[in-house]
Structure formats: structure tokens, C-alpha cells
N, C-alpha and C. Protein backbone atom coordinates (compact mmCIF):
# COMPACT_ATOMS: atom_id res chain seq x y z
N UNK A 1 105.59 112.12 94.61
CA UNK A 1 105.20 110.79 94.17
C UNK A 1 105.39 109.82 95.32
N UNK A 2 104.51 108.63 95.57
CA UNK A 2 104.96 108.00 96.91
C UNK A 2 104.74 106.57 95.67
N UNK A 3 105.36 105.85 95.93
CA UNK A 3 105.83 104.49 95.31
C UNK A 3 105.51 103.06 96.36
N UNK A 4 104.94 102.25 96.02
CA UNK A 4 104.45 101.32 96.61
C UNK A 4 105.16 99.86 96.18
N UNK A 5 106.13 99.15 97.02
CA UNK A 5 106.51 97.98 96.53
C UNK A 5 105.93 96.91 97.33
N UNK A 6 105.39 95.83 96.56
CA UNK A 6 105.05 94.88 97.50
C UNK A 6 106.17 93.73 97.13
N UNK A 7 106.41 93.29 98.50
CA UNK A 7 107.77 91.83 98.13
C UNK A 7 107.41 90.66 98.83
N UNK A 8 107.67 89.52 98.40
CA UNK A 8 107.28 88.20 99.23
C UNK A 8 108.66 87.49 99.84
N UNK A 9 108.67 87.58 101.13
CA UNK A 9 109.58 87.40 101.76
C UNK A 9 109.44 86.16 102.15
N UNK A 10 109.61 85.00 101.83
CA UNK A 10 109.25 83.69 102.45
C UNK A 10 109.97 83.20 103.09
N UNK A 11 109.14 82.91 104.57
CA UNK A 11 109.48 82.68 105.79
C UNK A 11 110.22 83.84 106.54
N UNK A 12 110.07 85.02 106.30
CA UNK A 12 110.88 86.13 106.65
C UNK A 12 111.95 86.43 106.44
N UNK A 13 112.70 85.40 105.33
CA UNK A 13 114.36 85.28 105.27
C UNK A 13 113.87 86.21 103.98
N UNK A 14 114.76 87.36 104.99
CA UNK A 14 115.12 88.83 103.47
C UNK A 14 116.18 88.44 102.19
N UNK A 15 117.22 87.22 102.93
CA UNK A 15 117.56 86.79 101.34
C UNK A 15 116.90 86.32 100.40
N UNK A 16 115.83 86.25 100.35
CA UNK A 16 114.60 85.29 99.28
C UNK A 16 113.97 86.37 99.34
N UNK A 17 114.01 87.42 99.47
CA UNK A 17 112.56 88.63 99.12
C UNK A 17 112.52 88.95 97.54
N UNK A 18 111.35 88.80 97.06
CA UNK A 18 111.70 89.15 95.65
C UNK A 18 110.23 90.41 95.68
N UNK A 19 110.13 91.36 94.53
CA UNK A 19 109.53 92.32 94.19
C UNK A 19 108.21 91.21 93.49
N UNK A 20 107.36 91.27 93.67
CA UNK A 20 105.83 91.12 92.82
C UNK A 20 104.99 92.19 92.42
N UNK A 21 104.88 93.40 92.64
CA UNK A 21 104.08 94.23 92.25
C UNK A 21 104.96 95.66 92.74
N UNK A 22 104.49 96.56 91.81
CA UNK A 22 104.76 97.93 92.52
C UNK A 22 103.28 98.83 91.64
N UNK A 23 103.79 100.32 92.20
CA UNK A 23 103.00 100.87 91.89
C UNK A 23 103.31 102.03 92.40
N UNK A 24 103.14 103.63 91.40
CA UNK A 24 103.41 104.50 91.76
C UNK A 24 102.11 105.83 91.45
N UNK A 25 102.26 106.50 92.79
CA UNK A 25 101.19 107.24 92.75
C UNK A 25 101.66 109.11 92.77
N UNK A 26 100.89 109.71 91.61
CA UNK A 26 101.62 111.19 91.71
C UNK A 26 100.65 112.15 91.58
N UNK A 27 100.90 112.75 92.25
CA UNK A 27 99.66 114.26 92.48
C UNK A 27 99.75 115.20 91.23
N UNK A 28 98.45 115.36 90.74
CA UNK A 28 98.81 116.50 89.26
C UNK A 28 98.13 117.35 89.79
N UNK A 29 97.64 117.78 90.84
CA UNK A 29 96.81 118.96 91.13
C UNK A 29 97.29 120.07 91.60
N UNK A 30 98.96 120.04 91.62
CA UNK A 30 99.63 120.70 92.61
C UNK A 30 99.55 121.25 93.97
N UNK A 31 99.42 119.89 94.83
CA UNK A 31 99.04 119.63 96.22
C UNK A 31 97.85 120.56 96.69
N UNK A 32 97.06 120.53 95.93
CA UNK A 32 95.81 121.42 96.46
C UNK A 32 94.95 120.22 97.35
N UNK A 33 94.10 121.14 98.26
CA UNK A 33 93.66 120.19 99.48
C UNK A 33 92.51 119.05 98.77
N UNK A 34 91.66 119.63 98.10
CA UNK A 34 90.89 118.39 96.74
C UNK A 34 92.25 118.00 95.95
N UNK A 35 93.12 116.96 95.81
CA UNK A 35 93.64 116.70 95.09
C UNK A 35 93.38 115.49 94.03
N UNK A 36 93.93 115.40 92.53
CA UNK A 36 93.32 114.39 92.10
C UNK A 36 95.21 113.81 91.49
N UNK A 37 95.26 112.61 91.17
CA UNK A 37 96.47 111.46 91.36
C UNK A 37 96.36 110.75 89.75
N UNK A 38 97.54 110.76 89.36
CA UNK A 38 97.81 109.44 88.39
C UNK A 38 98.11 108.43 89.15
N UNK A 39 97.87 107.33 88.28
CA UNK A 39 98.22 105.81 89.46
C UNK A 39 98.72 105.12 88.36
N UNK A 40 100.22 104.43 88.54
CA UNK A 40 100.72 103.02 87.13
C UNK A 40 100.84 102.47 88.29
N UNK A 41 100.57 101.14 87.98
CA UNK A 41 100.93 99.77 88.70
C UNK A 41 101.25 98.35 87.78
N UNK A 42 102.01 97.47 87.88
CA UNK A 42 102.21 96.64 87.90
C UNK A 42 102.17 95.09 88.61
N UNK A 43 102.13 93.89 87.97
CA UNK A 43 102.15 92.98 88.70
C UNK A 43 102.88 91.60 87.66
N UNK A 44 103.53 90.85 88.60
CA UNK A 44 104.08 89.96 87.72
C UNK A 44 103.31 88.93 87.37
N UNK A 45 104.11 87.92 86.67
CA UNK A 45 103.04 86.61 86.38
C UNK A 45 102.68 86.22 87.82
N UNK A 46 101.63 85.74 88.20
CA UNK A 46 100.88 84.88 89.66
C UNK A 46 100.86 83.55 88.96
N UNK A 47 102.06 82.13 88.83
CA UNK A 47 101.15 81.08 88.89
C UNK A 47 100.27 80.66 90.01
N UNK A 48 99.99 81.27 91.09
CA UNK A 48 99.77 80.71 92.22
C UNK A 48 98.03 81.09 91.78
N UNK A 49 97.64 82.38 91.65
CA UNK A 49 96.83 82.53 90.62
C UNK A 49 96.33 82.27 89.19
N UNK A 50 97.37 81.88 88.58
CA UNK A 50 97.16 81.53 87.25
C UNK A 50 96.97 82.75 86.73
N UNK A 51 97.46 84.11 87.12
CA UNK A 51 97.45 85.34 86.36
C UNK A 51 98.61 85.69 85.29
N UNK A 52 98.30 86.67 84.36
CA UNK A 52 99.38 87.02 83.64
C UNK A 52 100.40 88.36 84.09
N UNK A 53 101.25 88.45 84.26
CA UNK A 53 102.00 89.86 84.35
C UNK A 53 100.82 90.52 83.65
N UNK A 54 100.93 92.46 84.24
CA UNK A 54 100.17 93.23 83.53
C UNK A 54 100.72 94.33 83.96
N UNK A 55 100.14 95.56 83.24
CA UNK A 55 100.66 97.18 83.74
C UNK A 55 99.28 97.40 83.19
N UNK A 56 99.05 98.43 84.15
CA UNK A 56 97.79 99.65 83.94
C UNK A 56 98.36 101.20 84.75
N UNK A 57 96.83 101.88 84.13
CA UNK A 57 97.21 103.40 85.02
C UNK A 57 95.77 103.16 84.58
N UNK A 58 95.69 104.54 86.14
CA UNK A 58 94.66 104.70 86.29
C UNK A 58 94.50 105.95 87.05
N UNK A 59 93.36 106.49 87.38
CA UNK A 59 92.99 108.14 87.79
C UNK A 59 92.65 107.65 89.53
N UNK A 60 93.00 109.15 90.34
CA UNK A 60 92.07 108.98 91.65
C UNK A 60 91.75 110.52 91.15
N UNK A 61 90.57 110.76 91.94
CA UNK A 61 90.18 112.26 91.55
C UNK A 61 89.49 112.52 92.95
N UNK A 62 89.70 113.88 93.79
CA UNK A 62 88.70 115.18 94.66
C UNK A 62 89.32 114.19 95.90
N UNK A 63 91.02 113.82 96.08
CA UNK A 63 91.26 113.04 97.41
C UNK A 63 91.85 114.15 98.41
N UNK A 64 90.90 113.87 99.19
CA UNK A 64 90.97 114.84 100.41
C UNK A 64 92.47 114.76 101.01
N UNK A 65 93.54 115.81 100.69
CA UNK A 65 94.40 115.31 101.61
C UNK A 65 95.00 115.47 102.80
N UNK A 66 93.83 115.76 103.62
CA UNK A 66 94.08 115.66 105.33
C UNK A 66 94.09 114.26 105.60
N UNK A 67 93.35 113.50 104.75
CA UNK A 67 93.60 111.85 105.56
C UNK A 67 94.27 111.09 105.46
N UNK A 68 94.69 110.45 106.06
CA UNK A 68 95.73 109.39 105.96
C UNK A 68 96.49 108.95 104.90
N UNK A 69 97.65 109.15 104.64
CA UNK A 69 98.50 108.18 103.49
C UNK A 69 97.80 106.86 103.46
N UNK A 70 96.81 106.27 104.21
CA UNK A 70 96.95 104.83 103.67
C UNK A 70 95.32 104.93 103.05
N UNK A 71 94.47 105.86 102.92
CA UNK A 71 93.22 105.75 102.31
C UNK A 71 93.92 106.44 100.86
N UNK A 72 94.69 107.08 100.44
CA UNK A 72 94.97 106.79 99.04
C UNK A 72 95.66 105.90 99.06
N UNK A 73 96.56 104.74 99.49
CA UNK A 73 97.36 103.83 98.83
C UNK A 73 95.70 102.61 98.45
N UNK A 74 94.60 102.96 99.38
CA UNK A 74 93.64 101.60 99.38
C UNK A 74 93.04 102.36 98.00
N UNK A 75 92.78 103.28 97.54
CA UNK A 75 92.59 104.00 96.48
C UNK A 75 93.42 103.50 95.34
N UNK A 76 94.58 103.53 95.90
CA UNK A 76 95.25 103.22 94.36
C UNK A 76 95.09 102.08 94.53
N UNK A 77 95.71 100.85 95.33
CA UNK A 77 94.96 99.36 95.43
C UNK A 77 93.48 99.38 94.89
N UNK A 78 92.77 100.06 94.87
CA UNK A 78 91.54 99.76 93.85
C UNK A 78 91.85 100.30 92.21
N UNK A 79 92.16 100.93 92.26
CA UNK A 79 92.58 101.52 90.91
C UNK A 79 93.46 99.81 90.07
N UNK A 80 94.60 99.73 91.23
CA UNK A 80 95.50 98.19 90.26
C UNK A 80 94.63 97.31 90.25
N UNK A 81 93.37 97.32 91.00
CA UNK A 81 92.56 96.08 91.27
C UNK A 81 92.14 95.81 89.74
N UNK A 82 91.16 96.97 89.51
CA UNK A 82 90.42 97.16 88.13
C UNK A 82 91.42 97.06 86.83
N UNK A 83 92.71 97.35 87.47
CA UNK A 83 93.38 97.39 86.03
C UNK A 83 93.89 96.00 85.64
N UNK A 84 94.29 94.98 86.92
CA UNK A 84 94.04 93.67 86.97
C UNK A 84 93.18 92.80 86.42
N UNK A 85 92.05 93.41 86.81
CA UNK A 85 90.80 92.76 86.19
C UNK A 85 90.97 92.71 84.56
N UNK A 86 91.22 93.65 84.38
CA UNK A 86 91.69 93.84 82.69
C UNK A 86 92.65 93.04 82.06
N UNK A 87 93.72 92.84 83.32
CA UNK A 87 94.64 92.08 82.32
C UNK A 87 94.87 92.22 80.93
């Protein structure tokens, strides 16, 4: 499972870092080279957005995994995108 936290560190002072979103991603294919992924993510309230807190899951499916750790995290970032959208 690789776990994704995003934190807002304002002004770089790590005493003010707080958690806004996470998201965790886990292989059900049993690491076969087509692999396909559950995805849950979360996000808190955004007033800055005017969004509401939300949770979704969502599927990745046939992810090649010779490439890069960061073309599935942009994978699952689309996956929370859509589940966002839902709110």
C-alpha cells in the first residue's frame, strides 16, 4: 500500500503543518506486471474553496508497473479528483 499525505505548511514553519487530504493506494492484483489498485482518499473542508470535507474510492485498472511511482500517484490524483467532483 503506498499512502499519500498532503500538508500545508505555511510559510515553511513545520510547527503549523496541518494534514488536508490523504489518500491511500493498494494493489489487488498481487503485484502482477498489468496491475490494477483500490484508491480511498479524502479531503477536508476547503473554505478557501468553499468545498465540503468528502471521502471516496475509486478503481485504477491494467497499471503498468515498470513506471514510475509518480504516474500512479497522478492516477490516483485523478481518481480523488472525480470523487471530489462528487462531493
Amino acid at each position: 500500500m503506498l499512502r499519500i499525505i498532503v500538508e500545508l505548511v505555511p510559510g515553511g514553519d513545520d510547527r503549523r503543518r496541518r494534514e488536508i487530504a490523504r489518500a491511500h493506494i493498494g494493489n489487488v492484483s498481487d503485484l502482477a506486471d498489468l496491475s490494477d489498485y483500490a484508491v480511498w482518499a479524502r479531503e477536508g473542508e476547503n473554505p478557501i474553496a468553499n468545498s465540503p470535507a468528502w471521502e471516496g474510492r475509486g478503481s485504477i485498472e491494467g497499471r503498468d508497473r515498470r513506471q514510475t511511482v509518480w504516474r500512479l500517484i497522478e492516477r490516483a490524483a485523478a481518481v480523488a479528483a472525480a470523487a471530489a467532483r462528487k462531493g
